[in-house]
C-alpha atoms as a PDB file:
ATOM      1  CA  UNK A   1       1.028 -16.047   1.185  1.00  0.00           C
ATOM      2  CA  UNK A   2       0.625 -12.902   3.762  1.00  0.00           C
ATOM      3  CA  UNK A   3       4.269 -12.318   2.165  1.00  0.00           C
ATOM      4  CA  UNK A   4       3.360 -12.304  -1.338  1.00  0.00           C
ATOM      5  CA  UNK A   5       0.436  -9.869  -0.558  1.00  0.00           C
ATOM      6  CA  UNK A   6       2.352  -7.299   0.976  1.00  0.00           C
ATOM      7  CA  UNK A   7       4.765  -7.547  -1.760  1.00  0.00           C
ATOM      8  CA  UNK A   8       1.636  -7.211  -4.725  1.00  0.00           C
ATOM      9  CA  UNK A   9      -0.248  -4.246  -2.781  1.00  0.00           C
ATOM     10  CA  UNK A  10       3.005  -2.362  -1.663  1.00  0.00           C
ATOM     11  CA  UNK A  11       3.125  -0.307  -4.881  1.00  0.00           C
ATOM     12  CA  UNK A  12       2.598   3.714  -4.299  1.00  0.00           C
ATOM     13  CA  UNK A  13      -0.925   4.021  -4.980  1.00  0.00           C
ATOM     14  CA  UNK A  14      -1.987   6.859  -7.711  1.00  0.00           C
ATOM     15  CA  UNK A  15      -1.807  10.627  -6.003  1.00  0.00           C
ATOM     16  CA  UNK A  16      -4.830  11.338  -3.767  1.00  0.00           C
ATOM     17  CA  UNK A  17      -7.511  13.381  -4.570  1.00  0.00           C
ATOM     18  CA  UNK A  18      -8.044  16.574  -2.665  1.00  0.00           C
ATOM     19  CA  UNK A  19     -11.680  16.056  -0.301  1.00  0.00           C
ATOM     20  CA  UNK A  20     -12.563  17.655   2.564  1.00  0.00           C
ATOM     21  CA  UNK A  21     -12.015  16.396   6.035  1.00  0.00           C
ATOM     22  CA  UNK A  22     -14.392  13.545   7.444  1.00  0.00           C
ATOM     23  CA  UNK A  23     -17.313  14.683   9.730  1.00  0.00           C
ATOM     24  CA  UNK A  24     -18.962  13.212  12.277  1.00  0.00           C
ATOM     25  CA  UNK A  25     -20.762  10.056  11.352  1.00  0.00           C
ATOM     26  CA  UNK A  26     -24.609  10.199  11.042  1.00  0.00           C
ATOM     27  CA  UNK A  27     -26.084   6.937  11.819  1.00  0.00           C
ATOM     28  CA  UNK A  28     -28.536   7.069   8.882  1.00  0.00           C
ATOM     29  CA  UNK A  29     -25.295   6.159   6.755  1.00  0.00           C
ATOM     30  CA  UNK A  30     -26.349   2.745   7.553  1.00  0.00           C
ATOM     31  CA  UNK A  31     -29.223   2.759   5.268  1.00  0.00           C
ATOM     32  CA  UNK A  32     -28.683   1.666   1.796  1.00  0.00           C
ATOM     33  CA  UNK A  33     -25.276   0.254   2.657  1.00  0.00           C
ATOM     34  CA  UNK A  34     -22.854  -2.267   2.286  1.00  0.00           C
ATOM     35  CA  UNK A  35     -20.247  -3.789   4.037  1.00  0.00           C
ATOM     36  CA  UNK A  36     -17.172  -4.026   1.832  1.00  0.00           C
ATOM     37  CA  UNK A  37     -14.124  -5.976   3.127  1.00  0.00           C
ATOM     38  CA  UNK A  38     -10.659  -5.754   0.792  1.00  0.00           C
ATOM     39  CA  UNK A  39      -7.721  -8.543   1.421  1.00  0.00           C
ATOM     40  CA  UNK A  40      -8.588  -9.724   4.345  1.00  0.00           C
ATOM     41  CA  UNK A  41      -7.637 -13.293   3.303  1.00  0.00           C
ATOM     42  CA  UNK A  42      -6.004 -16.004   5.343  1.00  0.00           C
ATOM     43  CA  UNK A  43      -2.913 -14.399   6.688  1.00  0.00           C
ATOM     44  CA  UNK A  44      -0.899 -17.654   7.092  1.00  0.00           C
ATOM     45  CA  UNK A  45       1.804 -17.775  10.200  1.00  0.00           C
ATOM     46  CA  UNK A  46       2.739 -14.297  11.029  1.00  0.00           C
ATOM     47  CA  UNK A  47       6.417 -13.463   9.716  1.00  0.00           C
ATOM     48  CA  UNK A  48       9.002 -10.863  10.036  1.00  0.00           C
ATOM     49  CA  UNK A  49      11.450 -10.109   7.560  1.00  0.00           C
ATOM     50  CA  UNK A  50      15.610  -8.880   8.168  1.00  0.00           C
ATOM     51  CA  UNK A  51      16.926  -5.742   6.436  1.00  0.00           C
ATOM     52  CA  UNK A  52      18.797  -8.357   3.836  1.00  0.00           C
ATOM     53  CA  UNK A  53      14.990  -9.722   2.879  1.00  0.00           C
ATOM     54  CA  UNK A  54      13.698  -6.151   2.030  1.00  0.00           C
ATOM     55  CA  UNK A  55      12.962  -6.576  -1.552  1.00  0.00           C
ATOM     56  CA  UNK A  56      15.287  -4.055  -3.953  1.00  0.00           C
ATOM     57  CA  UNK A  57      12.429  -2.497  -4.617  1.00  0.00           C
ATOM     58  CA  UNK A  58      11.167  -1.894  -1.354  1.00  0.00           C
ATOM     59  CA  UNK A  59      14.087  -0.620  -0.783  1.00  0.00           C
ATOM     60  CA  UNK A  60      14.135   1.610  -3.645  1.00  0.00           C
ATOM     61  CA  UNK A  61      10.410   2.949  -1.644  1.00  0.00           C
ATOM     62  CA  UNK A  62      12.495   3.748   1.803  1.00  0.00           C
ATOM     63  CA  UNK A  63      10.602   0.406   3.014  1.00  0.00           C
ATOM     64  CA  UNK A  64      13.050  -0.466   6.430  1.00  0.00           C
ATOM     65  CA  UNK A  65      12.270  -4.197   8.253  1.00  0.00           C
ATOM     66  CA  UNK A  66      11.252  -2.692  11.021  1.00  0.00           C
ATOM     67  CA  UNK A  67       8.193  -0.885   9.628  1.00  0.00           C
ATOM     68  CA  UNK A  68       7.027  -3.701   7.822  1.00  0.00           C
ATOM     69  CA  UNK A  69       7.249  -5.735  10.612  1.00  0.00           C
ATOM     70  CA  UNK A  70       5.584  -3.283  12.841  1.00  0.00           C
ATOM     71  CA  UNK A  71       2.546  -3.776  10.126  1.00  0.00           C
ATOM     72  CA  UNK A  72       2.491  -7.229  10.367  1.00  0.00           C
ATOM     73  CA  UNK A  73       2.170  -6.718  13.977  1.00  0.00           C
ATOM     74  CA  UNK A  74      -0.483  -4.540  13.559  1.00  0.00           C
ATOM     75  CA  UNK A  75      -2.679  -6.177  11.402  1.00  0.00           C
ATOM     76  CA  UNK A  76      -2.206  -9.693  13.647  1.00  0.00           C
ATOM     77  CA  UNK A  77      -2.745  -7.730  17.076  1.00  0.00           C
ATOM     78  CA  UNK A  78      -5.430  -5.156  15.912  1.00  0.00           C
ATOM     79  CA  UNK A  79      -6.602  -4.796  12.471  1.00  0.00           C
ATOM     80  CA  UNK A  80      -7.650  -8.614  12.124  1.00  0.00           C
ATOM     81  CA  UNK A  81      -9.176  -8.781  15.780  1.00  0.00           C
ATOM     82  CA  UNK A  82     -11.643  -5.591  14.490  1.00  0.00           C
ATOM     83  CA  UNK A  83     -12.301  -6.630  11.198  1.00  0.00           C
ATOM     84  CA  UNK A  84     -14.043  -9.401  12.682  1.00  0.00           C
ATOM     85  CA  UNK A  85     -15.932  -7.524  15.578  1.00  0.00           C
ATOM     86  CA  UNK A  86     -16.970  -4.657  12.570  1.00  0.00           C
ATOM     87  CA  UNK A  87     -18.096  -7.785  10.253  1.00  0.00           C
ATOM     88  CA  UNK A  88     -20.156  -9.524  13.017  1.00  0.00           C
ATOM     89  CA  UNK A  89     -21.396  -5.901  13.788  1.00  0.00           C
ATOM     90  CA  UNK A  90     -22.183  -4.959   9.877  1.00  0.00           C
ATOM     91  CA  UNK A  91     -24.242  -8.816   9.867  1.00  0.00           C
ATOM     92  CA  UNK A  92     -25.900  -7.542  13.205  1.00  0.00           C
ATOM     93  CA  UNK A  93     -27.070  -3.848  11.312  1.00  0.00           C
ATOM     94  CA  UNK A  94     -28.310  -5.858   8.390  1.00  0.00           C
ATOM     95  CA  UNK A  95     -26.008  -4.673   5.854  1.00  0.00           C
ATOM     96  CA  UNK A  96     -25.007  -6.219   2.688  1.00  0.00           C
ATOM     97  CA  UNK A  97     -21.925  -8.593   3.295  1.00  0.00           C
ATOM     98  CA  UNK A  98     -19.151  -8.042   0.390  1.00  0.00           C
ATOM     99  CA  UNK A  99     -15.995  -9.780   0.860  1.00  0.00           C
ATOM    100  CA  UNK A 100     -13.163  -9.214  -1.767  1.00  0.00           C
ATOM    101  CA  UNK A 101     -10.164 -11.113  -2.526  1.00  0.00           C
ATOM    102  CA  UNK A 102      -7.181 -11.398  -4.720  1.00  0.00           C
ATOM    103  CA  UNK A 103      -8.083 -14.451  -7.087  1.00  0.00           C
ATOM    104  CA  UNK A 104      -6.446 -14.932 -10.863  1.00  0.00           C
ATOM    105  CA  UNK A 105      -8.804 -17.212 -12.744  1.00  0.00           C
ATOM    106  CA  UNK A 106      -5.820 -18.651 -14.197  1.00  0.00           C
ATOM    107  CA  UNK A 107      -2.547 -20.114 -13.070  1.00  0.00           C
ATOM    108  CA  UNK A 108      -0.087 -18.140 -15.145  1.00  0.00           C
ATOM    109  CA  UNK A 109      -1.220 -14.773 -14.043  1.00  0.00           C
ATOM    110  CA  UNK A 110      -2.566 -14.071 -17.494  1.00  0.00           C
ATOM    111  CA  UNK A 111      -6.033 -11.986 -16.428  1.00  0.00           C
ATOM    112  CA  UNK A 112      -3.559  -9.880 -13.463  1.00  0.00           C
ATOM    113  CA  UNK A 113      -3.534  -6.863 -13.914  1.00  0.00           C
ATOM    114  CA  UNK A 114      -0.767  -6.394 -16.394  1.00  0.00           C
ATOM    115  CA  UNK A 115       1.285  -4.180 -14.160  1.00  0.00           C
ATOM    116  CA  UNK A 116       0.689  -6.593 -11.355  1.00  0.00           C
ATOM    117  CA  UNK A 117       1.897 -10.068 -13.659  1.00  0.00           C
ATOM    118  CA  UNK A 118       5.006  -8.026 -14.898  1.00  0.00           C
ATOM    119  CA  UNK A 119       5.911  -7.230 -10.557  1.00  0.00           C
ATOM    120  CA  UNK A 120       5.549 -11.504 -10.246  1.00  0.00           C
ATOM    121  CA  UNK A 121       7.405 -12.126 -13.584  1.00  0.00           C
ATOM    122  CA  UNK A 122      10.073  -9.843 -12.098  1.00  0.00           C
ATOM    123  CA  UNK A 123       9.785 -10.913  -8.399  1.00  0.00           C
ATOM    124  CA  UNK A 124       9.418 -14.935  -9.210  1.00  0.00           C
ATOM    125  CA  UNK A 125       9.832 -15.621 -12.839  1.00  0.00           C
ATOM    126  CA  UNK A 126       7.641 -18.485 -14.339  1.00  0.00           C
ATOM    127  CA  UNK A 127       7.042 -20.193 -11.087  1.00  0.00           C
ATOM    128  CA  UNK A 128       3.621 -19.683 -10.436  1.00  0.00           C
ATOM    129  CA  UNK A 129       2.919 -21.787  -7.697  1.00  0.00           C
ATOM    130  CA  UNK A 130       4.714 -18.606  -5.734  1.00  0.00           C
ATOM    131  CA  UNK A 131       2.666 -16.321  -6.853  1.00  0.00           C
ATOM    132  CA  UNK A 132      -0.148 -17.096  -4.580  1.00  0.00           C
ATOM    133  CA  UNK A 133      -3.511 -15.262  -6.152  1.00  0.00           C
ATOM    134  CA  UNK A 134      -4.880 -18.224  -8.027  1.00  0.00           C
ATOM    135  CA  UNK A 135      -8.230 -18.948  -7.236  1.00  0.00           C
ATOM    136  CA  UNK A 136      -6.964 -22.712  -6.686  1.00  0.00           C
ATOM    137  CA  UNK A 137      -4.682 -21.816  -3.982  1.00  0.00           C
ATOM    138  CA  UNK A 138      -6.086 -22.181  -0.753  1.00  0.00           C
ATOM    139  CA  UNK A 139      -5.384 -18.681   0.659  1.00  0.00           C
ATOM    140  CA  UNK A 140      -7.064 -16.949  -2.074  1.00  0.00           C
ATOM    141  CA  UNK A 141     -10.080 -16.265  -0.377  1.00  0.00           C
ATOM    142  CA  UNK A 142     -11.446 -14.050   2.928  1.00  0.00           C
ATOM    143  CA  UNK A 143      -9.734 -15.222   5.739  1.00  0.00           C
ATOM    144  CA  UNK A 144     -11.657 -17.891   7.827  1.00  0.00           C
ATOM    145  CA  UNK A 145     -12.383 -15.832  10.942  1.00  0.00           C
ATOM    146  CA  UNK A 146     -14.511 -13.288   9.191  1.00  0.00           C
ATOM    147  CA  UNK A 147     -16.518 -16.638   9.135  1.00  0.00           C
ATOM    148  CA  UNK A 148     -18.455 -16.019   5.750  1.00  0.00           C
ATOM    149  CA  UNK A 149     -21.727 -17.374   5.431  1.00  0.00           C
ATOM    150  CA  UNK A 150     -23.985 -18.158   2.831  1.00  0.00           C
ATOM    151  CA  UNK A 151     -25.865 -15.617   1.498  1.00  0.00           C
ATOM    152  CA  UNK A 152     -23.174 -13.459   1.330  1.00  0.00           C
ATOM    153  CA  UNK A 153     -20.933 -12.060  -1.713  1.00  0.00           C
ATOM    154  CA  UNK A 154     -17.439 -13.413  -2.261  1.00  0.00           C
ATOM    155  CA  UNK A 155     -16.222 -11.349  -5.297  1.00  0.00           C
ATOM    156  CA  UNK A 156     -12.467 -12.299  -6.702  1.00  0.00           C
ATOM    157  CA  UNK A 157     -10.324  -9.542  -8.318  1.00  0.00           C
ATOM    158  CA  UNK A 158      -7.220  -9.716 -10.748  1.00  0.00           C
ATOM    159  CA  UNK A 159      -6.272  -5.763 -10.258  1.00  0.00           C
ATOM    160  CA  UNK A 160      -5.739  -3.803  -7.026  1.00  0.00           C
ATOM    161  CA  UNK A 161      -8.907  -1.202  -7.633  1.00  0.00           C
ATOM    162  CA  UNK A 162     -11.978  -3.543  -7.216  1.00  0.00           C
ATOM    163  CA  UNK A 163     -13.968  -1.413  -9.188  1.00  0.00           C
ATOM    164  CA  UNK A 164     -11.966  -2.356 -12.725  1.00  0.00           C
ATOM    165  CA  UNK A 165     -10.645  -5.827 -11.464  1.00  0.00           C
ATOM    166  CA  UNK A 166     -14.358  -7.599 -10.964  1.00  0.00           C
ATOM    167  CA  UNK A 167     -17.575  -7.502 -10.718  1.00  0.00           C
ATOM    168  CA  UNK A 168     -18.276  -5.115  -7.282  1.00  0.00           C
ATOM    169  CA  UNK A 169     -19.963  -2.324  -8.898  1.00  0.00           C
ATOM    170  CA  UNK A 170     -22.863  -4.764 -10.669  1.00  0.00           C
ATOM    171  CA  UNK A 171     -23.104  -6.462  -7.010  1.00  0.00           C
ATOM    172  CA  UNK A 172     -23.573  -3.013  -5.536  1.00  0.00           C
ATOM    173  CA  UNK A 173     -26.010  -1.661  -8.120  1.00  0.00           C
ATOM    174  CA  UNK A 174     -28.180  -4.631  -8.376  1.00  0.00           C
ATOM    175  CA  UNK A 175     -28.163  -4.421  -3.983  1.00  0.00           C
ATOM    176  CA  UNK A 176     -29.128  -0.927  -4.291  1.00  0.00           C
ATOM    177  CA  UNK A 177     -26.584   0.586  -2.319  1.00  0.00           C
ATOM    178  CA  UNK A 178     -25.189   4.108  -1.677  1.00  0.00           C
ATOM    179  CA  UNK A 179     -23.475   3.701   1.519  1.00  0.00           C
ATOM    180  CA  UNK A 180     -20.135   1.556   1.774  1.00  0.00           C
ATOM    181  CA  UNK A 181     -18.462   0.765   5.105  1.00  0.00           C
ATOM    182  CA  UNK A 182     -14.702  -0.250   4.214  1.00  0.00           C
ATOM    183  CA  UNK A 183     -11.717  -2.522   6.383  1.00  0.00           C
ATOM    184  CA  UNK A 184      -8.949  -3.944   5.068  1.00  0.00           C
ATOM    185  CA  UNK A 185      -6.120  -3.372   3.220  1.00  0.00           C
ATOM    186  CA  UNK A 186      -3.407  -1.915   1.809  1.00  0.00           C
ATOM    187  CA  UNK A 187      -4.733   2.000   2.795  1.00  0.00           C
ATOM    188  CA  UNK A 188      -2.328   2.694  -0.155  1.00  0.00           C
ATOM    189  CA  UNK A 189      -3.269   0.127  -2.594  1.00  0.00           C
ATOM    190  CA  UNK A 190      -6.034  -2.054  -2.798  1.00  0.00           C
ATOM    191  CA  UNK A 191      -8.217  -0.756   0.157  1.00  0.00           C
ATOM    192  CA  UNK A 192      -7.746   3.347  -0.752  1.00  0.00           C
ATOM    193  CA  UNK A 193      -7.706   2.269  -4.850  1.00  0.00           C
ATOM    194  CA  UNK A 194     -11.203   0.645  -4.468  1.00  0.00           C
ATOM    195  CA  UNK A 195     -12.523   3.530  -2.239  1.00  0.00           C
ATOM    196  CA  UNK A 196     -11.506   6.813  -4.245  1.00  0.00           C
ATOM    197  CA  UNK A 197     -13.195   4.701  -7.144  1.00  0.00           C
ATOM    198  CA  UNK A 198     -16.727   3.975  -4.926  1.00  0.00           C
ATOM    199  CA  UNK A 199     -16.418   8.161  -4.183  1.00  0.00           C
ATOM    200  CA  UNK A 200     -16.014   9.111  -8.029  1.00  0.00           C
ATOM    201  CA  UNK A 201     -18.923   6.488  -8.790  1.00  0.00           C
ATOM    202  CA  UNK A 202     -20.743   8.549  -6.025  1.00  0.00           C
ATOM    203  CA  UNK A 203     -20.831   6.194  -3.307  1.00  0.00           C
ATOM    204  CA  UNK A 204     -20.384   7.513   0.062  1.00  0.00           C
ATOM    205  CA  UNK A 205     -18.003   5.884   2.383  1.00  0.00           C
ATOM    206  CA  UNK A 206     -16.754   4.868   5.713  1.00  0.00           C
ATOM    207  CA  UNK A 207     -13.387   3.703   6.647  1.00  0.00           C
ATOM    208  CA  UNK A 208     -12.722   1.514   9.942  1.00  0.00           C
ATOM    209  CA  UNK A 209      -9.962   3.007  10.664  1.00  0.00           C
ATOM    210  CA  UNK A 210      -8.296   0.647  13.363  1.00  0.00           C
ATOM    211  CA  UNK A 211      -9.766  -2.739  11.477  1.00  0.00           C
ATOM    212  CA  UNK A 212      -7.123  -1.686   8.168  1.00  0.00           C
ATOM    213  CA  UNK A 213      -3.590  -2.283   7.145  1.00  0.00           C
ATOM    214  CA  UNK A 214      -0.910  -1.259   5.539  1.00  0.00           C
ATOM    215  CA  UNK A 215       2.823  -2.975   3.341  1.00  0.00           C
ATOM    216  CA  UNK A 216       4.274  -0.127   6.350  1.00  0.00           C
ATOM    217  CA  UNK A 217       2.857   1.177   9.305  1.00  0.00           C
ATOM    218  CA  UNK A 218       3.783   4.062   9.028  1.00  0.00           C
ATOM    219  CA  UNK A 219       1.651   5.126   5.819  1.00  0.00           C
ATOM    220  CA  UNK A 220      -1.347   3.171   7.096  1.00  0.00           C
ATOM    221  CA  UNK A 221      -2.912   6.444   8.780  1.00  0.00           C
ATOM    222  CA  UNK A 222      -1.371   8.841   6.213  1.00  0.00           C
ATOM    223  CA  UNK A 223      -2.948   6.737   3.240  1.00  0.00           C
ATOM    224  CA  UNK A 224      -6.374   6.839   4.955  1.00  0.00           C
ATOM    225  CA  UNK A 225      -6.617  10.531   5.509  1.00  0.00           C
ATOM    226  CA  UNK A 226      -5.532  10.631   1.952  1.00  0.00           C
ATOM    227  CA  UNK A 227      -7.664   8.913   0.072  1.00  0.00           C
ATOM    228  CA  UNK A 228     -10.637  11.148   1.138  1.00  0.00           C
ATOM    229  CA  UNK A 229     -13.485   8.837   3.035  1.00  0.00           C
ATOM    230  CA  UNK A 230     -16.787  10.992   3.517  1.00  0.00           C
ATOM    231  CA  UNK A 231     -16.506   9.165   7.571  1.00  0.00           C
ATOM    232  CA  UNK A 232     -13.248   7.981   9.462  1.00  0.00           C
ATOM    233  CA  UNK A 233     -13.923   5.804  13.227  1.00  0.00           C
ATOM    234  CA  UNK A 234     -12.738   3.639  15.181  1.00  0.00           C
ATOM    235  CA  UNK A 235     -13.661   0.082  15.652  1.00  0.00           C
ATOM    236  CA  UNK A 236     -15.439   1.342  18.837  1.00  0.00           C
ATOM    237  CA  UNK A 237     -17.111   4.593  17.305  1.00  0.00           C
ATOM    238  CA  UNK A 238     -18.730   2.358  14.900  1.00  0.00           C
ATOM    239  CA  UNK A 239     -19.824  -0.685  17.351  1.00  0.00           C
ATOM    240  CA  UNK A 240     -21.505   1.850  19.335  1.00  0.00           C
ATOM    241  CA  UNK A 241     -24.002   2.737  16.561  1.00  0.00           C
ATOM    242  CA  UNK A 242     -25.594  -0.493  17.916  1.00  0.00           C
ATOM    243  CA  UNK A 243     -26.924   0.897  21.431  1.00  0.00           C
END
């Protein structure tokens, strides 16, 4: 499955949007606010592809093996380990839990976004048991160690911008929020898609920067510093808003 995600959120994300640089983060961004994670779903075992199983279209991107792998490493050694310190710390603030997840209603793709069934079509043909974003299959969902509990908003998406894939903005309106503290991933695709489309709805938002990934490593930070996020921190920047 972790596979078949990094294949679906690997495509170049539309061009960034000019914003100023982030500034230092004012604690009172926690009021009003949500915590929104993207993709982080059950990872499976972690993997790491040769140069002959770089897909021709990764290829065709200047993806290598070795920078793929080097985000798989990444997300297993740091990216998951924070994402679950920032969650427990966004519970401990009070905030609004949002988890989002890849999650076709049906199992031919046919609600995908259209540019995303037409990548599996290519990628897999008609065999949709390898296509992975069901909402039948078992890793469609936020991955177990973020240990979700009730109360708290599971939203599926069919499209890589959560905003025009499912239901997030409704959640967020009816919550009241302003605020939106962001993990996950791709900081290309999914992640930076959903985020430039909470700052043109006029959310304002926050970016963990060390509890993300990326389909490479090395766009991770370059995506993030991209896509424009009113506050950028580290996983330890942000737990100390708690002393």
């Amino acid at each position: 499955m972790a596979g078949i995600v990094l294949a679906m959120c690997a495509q170049l994300p539309a061009a960034p949007e000019p914003d100023a640089s982030p500034v230092a983060l004012d604690p009172s961004f926690l009021q009003h606010c949500a915590f929104v994670s993207v993709d982080v779903q059950e990872p499976g075992p972690r993997t790491h592809v040769t140069e002959e199983k770089v897909s021709k279209l990764w290829k065709q991107m200047g993806f290598t093996a070795d920078d793929v792998n080097a985000a798989t490493d990444y997300a297993f050694d740091v990216a998951y380990p924070n994402a679950r310190r920032v969650t427990d710390a966004c519970r401990s603030f009070g905030l609004s839990m949002i988890f989002i997840h890849w999650g076709c209603l049906f199992r031919d793709g046919m609600d995908l976004d259209p540019e995303i069934r037409r990548e599996f079509l290519g990628q897999f043909g008609p065999a949709y048991d390898k296509w992975g974003h069901c909402l039948g299959d078992p890793t469609a969902r936020p991955a177990a160690f973020l240990g979700v509990r009730d109360g708290e908003y599971v939203i599926p998406k069919s499209g890589q911008d959560a905003f025009t894939s499912s239901n997030l903005k409704n959640v967020l309106t009816n919550l009241g929020v302003k605020n939106i503290v962001f993990i996950g991933g791709h900081t290309g695709a999914c992640l930076g898609k959903t985020a430039r489309s909470a700052k043109r709805l006029g959310f304002r938002t926050l970016c963990v920067e060390d509890a993300t990934f990326d389909a490479r490593q090395s766009t991770r930070r370059r995506w993030i510093d991209e896509t424009g996020y009113d506050y950028v921190v580290t996983t330890e920047e942000f737990l100390a808003l708690r002393r």
